[in-house]
Protein backbone atom coordinates (compact mmCIF):
# COMPACT_ATOMS: atom_id res chain seq x y z
CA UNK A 1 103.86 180.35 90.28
CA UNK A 2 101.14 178.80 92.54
CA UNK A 3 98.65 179.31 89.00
CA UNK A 4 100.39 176.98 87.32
CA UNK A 5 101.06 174.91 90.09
CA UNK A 6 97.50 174.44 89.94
CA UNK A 7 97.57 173.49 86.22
CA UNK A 8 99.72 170.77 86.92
CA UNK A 9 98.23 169.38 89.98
CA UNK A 10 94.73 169.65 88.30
CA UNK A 11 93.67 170.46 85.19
CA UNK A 12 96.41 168.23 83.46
CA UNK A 13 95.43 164.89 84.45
CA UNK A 14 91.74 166.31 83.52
CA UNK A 15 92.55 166.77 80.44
CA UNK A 16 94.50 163.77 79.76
CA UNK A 17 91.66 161.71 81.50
CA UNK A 18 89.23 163.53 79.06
CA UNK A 19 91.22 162.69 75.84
CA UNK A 20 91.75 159.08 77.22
CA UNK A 21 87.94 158.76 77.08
CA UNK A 22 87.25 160.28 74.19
CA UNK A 23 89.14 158.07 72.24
CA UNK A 24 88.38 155.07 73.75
CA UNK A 25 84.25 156.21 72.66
CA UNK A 26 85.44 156.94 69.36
CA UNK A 27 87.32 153.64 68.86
CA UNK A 28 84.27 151.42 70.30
CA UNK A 29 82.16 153.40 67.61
CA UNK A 30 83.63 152.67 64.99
CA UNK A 31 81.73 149.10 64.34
CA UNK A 32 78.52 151.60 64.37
CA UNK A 33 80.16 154.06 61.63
CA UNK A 34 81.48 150.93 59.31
CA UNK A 35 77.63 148.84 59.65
CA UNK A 36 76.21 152.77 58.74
CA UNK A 37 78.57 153.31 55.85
CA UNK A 38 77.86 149.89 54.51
CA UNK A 39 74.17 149.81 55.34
CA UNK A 40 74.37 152.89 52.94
CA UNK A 41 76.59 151.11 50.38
CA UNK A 42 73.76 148.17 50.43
CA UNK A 43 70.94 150.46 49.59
CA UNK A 44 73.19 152.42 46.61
CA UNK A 45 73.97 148.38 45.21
CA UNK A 46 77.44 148.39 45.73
CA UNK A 47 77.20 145.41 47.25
CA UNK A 48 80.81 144.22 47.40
CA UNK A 49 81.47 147.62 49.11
CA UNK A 50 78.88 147.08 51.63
CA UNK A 51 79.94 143.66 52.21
CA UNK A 52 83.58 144.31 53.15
CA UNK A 53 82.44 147.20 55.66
CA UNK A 54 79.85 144.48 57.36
CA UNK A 55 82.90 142.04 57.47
CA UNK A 56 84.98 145.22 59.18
CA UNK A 57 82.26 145.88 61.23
CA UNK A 58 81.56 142.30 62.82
CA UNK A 59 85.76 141.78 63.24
CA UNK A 60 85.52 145.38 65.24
CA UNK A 61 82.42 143.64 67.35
CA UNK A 62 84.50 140.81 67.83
CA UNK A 63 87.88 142.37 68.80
CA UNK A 64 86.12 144.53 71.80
CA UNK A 65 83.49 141.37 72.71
CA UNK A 66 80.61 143.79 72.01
CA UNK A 67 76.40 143.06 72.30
CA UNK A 68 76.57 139.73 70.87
CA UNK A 69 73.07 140.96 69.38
CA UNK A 70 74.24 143.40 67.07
CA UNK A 71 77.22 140.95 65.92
CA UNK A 72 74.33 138.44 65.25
CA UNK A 73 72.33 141.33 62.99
CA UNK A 74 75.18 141.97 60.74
CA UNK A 75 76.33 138.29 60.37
CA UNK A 76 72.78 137.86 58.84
CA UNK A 77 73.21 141.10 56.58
CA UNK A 78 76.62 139.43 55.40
CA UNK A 79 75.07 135.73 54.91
CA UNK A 80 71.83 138.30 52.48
CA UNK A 81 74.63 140.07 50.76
CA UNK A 82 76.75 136.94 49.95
CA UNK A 83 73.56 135.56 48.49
CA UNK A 84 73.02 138.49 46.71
CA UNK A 85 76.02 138.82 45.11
CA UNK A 86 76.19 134.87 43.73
CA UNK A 87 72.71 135.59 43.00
CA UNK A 88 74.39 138.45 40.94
CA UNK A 89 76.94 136.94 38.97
CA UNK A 90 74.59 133.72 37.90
CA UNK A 91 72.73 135.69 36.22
CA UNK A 92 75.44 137.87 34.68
CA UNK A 93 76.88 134.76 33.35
CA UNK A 94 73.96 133.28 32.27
CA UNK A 95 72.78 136.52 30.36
CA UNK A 96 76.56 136.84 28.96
CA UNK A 97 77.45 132.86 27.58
CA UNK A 98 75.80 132.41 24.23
CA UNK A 99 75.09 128.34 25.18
């Protein structure tokens, strides 16, 4: 009886101090794992992809009031990719209309 006394006393709140942390790491990573997933969106050219997961990213940065420096990288990578993109469709309109 005094064994799992000890559980209780102890090792539960460990545990549930543990899991607390870990997901509170894995939530704040998440901006990391969306700019990753579209940095490698960007270099494949799925640019609209890539786009939406910088966009995801930034709102995560936002929402936790992250390193303003990082928020300030991908807000430039979104500005590139939104000028990519019109870039983009110009000329797949002007290669498409027979005028």
């Amino acid at each position: 009886m005094t064994s799992l006394f000890y559980v209780t006393i102890f090792v539960l709140p460990i545990v549930t101090i543990l899991s607390v942390l870990f997901y509170l790491l894995q939530k704040q990573n998440s901006h990391t794992e969306l700019y990753s997933e579209g940095l490698h969106d960007e270099n494949d050219g799925r640019y609209e992809t890539a786009l939406r997961k910088y966009e995801d990213a930034l709102s995560e940065i936002r929402k936790l009031r992250l390193d303003d420096k990082f928020g300030h990288k991908i807000a430039a990578r979104i500005r590139v990719l939104r000028t990519t993109i019109e870039y983009e469709n110009n000329f797949q309109h002007s290669h498409t209309d027979p005028s």
